[in-house]
Protein backbone atom coordinates (compact mmCIF):
# COMPACT_ATOMS: atom_id res chain seq x y z
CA UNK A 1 0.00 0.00 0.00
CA UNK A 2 1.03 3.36 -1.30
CA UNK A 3 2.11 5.41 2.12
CA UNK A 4 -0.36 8.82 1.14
CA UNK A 5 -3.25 6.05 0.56
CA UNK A 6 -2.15 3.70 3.74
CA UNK A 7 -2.28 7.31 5.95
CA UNK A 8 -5.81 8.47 4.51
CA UNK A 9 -7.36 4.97 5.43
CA UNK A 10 -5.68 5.35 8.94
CA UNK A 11 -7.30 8.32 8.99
CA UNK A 12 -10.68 7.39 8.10
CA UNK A 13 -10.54 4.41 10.30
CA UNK A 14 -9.19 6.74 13.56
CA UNK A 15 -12.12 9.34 12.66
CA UNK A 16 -14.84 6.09 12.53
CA UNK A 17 -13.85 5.24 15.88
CA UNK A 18 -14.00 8.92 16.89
CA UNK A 19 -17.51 9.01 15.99
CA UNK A 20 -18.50 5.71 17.12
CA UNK A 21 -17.08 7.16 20.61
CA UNK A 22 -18.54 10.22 20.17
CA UNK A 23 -21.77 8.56 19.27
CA UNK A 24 -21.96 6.42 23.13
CA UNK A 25 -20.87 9.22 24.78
CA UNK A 26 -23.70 11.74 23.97
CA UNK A 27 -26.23 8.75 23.51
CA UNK A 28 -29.42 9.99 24.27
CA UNK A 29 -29.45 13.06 23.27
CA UNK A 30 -32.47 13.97 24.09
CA UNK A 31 -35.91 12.75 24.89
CA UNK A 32 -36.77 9.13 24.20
CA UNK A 33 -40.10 7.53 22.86
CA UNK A 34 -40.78 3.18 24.19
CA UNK A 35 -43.13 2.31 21.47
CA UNK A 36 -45.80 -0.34 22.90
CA UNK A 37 -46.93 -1.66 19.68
CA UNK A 38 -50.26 -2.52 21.81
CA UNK A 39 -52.96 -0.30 23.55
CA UNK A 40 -52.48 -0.18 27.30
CA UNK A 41 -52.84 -3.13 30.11
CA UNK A 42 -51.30 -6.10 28.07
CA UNK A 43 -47.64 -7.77 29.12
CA UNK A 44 -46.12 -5.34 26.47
CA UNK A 45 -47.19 -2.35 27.76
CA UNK A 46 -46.66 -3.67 31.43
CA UNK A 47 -43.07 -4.40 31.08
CA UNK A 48 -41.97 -1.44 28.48
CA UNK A 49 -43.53 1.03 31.34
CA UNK A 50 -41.19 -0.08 34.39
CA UNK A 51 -37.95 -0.10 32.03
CA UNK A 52 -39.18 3.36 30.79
CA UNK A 53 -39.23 4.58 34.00
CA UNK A 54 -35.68 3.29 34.88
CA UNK A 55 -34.32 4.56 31.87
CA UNK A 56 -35.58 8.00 32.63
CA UNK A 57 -34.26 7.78 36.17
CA UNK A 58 -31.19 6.48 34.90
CA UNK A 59 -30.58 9.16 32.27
CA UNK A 60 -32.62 11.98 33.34
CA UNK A 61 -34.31 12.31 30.04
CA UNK A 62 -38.11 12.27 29.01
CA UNK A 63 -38.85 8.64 27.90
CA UNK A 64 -42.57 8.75 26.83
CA UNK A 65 -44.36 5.29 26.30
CA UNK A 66 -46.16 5.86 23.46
CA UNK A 67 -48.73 3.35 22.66
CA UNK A 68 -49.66 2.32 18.58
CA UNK A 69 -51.90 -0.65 18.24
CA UNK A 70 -53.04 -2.62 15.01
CA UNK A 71 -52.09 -5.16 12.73
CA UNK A 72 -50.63 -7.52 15.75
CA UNK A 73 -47.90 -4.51 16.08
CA UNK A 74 -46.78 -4.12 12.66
CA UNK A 75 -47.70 -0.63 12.59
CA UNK A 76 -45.92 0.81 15.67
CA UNK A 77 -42.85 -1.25 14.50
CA UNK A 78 -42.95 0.46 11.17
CA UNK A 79 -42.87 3.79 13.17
CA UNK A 80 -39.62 2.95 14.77
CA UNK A 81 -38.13 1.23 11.43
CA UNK A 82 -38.83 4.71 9.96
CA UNK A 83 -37.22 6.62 12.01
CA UNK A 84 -34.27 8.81 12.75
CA UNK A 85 -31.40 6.27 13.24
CA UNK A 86 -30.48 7.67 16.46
CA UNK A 87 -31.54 5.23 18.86
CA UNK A 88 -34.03 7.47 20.95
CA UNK A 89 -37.30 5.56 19.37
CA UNK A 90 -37.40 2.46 21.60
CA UNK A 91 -39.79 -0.74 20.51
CA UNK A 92 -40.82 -2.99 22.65
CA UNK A 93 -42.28 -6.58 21.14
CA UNK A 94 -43.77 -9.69 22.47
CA UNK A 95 -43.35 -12.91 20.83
CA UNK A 96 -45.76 -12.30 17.76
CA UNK A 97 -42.94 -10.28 16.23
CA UNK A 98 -41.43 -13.51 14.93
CA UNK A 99 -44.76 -14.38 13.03
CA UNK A 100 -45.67 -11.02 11.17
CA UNK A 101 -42.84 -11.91 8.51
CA UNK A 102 -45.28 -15.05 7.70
CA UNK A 103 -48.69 -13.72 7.95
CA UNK A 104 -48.71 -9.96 6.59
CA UNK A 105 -46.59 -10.29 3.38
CA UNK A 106 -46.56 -7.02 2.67
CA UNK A 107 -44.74 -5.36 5.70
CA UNK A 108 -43.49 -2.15 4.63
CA UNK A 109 -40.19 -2.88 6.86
CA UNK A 110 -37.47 -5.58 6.93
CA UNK A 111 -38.22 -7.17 10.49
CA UNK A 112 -34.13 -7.90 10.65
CA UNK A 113 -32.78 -4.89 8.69
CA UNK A 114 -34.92 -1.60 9.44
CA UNK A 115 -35.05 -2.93 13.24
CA UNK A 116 -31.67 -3.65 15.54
CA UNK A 117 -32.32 -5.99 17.98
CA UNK A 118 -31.07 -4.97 21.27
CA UNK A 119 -32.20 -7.54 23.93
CA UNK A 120 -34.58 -10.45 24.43
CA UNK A 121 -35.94 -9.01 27.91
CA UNK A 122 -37.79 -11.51 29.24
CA UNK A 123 -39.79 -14.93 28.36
CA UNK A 124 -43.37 -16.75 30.06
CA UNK A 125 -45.79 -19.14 29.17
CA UNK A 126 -49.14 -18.42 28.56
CA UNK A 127 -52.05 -19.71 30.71
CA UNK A 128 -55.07 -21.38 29.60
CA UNK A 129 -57.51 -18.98 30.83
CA UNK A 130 -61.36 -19.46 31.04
CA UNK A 131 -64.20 -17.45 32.78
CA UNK A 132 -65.23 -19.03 35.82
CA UNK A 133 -68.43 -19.29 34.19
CA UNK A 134 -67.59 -22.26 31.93
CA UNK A 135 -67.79 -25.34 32.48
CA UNK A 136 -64.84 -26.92 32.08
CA UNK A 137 -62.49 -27.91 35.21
CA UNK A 138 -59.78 -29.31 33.59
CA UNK A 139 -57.92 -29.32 30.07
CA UNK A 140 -59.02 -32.91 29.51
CA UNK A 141 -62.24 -31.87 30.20
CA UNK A 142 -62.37 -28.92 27.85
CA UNK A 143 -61.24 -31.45 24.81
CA UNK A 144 -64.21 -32.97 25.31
CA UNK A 145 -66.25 -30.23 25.51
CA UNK A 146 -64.79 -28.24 22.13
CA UNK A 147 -65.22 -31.97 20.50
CA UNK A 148 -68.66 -31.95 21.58
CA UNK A 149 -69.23 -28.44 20.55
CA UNK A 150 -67.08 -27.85 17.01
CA UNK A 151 -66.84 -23.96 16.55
CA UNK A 152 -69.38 -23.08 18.87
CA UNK A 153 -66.95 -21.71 21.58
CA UNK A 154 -65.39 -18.30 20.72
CA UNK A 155 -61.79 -17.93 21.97
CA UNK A 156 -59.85 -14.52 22.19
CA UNK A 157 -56.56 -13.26 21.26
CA UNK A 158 -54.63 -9.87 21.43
CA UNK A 159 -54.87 -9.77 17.70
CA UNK A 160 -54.37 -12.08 14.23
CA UNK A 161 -50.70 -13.46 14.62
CA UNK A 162 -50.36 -12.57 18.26
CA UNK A 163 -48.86 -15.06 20.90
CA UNK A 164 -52.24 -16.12 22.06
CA UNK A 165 -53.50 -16.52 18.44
CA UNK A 166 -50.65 -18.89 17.74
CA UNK A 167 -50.33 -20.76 20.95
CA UNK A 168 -54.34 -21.43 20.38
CA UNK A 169 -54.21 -22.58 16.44
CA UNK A 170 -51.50 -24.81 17.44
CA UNK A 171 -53.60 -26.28 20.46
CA UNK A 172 -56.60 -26.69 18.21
CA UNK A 173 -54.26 -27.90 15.69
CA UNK A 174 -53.04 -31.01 17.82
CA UNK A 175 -55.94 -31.83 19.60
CA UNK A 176 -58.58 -31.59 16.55
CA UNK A 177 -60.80 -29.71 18.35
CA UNK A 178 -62.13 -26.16 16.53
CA UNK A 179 -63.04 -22.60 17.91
CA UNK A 180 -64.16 -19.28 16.54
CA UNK A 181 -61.15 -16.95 16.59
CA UNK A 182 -62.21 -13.35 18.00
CA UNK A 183 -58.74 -10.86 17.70
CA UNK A 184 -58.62 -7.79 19.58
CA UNK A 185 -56.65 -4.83 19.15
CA UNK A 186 -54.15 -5.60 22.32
CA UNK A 187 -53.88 -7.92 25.61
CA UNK A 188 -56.31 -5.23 27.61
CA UNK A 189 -59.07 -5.51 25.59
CA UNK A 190 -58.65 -9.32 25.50
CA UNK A 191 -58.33 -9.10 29.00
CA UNK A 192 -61.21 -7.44 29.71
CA UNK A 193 -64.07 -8.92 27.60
CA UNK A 194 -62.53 -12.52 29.37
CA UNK A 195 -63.08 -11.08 32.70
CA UNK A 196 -66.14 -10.22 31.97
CA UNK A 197 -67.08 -13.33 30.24
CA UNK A 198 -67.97 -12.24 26.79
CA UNK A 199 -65.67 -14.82 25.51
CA UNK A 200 -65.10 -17.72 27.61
CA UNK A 201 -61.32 -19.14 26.54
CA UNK A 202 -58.19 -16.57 26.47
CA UNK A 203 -54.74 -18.17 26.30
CA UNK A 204 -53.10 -15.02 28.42
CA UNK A 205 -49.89 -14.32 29.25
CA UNK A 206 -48.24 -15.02 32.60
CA UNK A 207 -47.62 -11.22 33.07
CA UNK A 208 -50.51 -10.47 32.58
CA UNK A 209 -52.94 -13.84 33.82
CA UNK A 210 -51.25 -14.54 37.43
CA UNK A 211 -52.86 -11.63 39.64
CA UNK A 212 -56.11 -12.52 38.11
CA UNK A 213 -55.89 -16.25 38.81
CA UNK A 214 -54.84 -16.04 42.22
CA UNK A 215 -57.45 -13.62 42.87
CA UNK A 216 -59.77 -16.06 41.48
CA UNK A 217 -61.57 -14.07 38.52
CA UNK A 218 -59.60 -16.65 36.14
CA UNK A 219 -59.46 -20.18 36.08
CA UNK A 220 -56.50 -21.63 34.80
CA UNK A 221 -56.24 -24.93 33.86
CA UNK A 222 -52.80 -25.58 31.94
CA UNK A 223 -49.14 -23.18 31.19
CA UNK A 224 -48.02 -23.64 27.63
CA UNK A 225 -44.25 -24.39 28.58
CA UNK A 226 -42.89 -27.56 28.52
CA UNK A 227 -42.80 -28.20 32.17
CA UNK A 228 -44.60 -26.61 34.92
CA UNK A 229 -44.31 -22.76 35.80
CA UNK A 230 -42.85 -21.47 39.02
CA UNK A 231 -45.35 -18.74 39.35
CA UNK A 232 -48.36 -21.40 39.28
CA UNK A 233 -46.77 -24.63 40.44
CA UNK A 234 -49.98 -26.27 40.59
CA UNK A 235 -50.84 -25.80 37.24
CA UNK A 236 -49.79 -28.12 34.85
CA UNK A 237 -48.23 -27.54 31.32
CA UNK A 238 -50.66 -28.60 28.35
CA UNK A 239 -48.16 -31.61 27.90
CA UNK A 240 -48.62 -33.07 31.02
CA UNK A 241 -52.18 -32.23 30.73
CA UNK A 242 -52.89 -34.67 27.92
CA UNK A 243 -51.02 -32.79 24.99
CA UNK A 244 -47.66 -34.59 24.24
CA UNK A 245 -45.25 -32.23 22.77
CA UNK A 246 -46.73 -29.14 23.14
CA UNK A 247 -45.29 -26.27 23.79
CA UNK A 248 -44.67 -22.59 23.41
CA UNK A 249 -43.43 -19.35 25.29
CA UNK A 250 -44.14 -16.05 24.98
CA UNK A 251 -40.77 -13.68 25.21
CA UNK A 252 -40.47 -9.86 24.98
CA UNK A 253 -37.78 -8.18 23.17
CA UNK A 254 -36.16 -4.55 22.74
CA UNK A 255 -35.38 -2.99 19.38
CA UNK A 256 -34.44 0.34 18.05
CA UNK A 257 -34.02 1.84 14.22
CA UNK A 258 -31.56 -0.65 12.32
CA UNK A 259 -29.08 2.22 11.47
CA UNK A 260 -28.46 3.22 14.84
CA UNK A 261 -24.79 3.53 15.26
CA UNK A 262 -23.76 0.12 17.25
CA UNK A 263 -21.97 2.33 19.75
CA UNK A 264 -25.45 3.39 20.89
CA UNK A 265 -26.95 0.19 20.66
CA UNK A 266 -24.11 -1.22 23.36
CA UNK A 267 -24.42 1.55 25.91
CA UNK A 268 -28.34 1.31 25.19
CA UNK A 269 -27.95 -2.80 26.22
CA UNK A 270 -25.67 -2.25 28.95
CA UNK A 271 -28.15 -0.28 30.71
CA UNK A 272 -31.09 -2.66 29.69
CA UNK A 273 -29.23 -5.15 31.00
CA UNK A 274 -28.39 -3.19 34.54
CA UNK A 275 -31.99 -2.34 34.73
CA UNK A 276 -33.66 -6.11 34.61
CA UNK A 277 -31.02 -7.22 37.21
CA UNK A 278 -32.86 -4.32 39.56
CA UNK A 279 -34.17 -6.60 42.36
CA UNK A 280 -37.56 -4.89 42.32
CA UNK A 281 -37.53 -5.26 38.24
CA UNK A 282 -36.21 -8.95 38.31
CA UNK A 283 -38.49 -9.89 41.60
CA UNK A 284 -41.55 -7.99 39.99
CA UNK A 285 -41.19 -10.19 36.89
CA UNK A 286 -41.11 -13.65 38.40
CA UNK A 287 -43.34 -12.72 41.00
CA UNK A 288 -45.74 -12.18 38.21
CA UNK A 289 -44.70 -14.83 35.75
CA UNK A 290 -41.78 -14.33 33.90
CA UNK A 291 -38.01 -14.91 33.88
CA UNK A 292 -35.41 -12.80 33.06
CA UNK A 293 -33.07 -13.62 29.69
CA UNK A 294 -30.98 -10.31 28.65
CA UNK A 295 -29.54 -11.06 25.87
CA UNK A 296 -27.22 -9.71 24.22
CA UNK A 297 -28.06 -8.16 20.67
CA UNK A 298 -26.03 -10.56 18.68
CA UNK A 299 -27.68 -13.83 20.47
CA UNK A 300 -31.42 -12.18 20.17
CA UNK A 301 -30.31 -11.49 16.36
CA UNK A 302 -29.86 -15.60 16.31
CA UNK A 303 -32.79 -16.08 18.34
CA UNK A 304 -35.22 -14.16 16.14
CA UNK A 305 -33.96 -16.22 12.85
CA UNK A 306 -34.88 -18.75 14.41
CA UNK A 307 -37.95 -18.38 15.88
CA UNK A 308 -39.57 -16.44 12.58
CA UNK A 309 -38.17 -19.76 10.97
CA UNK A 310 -40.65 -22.26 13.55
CA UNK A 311 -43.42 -19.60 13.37
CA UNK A 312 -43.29 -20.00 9.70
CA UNK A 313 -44.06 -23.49 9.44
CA UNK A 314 -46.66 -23.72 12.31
CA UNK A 315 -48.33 -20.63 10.33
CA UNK A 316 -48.55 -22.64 7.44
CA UNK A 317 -49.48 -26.09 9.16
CA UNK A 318 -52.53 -24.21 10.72
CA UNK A 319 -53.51 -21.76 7.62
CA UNK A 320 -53.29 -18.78 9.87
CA UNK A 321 -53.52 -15.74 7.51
CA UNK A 322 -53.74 -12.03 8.44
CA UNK A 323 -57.81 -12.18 8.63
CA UNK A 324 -58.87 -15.19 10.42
């Protein structure tokens, strides 16, 4: 290498670093937005409010949860995918990122290149949740009960492609049984119309379903994980409850604009990372049905391949689609 061109691409590679530096250093800038794809009251929301407020008392900046629901998500994500690639717009996701790629076709973002992932947060199962009015005690006897009664029981879900819609198609899916799919715009207005027992079945999740079930307005009768669930001990997992090989688990992850100079993204993880080893954050969350992962952006890059690659196929076993 020429010694004029060797010194200019020392030069360019010392000023990168200078701004990459610069970048962490004066990361945030300003005030920050957490995007809850969802309206208010669901896991989502839940979780991206407490790490909101830490951030904010971490930083001492503004960090406004701004809520935009419909299309399972898809259309706060594309708010944050079109934004300024500064790291400031935060997104917060549950699980039923990983199956928009396979049921809306037509996203107007790449899901892995518009969006950098910064953390897997935090996973849970969902519970089998049913209004105390129906009959059913246990999973077993619910089988019997949707065999006896093909798509004459309405179940709910916080939207087409969410986590509960999923977790549900796949249940009816192994256990030939067949229910009326209701979506709703978010978890909270799932939640509430199950509550009040305008639909009777609501696969919920843990965040969200434990405070109800132990104060008894729920019943639960199985946890979609593959073993039992700390926060419910005595409930058992659909597997053990006559389902061999099910199971599923709902996770929550952190992403921000997909240019967003990796400097940020680092300090932004470190701090995630700080803030769900806060004993009231960490004890809040498994008090309530979750468990802490924190992963680092590179292993929730690997993680999301994967799971959009599972959801894929069970979409297309079950014939989910964006409408039904």
């Amino acid at each position: 290498m020429k010694p004029r061109l060797f010194a200019t691409t020392m030069l360019l590679m010392c000023l990168g670093l200078l701004a990459a530096g610069t970048a962490a250093q004066t990361y945030p800038a300003g005030p920050m937005r957490m995007v809850v794809p969802f309206p208010p009251g669901g896991g989502t929301d839940i979780l991206g409010r407490a790490i909101a407020q830490k951030l904010n008392e971490a930083w001492n900046v503004p960090v406004v949860v701004d809520n935009r629901g419909g299309a399972n998500g898809t259309i706060g994500a594309a708010g944050v995918a079109k934004s300024p690639a500064d790291g400031h717009a935060l997104l917060i996701v549950p699980s039923g990122f990983a199956v928009n790629p396979a049921i809306y076709p037509n996203l107007p973002f790449d899901s892995l290149k518009d969006l950098a992932p910064v953390s897997q947060l935090a996973a849970s199962p969902l519970v089998v949740c049913l209004h105390p009015s129906f009959p059913p005690k246990s999973l077993k006897e619910l089988i019997a009960f949707l065999k006896a009664n093909p798509d004459k029981v309405n179940y709910g879900s916080s939207g087409n492609g969410s986590p509960p819609h999923l977790a549900t198609e796949l249940f009816k899916f192994m256990t030939s049984t067949k229910m009326a799919h209701i979506p709703y715009k978010g978890a909270g207005p799932a939640a509430i119309d199950v509550l009040a027992g305008q639909i009777p079945i609501y696969f919920m999740n843990a965040l969200q379903a434990v405070p109800h079930i132990r104060g008894g307005r729920l019943r639960a009768l199985a946890v979609t994980s593959e073993k039992r669930f700390p926060a419910l001990p005595e409930i058992p997992s659909i597997a053990e409850a006559g389902v061999p090989g099910y199971a599923m688990t709902n996770w929550y992850g952190l992403l921000v604009q997909g240019a967003t100079p990796r400097a940020s993204v680092a300090k932004l993880h470190g701090e995630i990372v700080r803030i769900l080893g806060l004993p009231e954050i960490r004890d809040r969350l498994v008090n309530e049905g979750a468990t802490v992962v924190a992963s680092t952006p590179e292993e929730f890059t690997a993680f999301l391949k994967k799971e959009m690659a599972i959801n894929a196929k069970i979409v297309q076993v079950s014939g989910m689609n964006a409408s039904n």
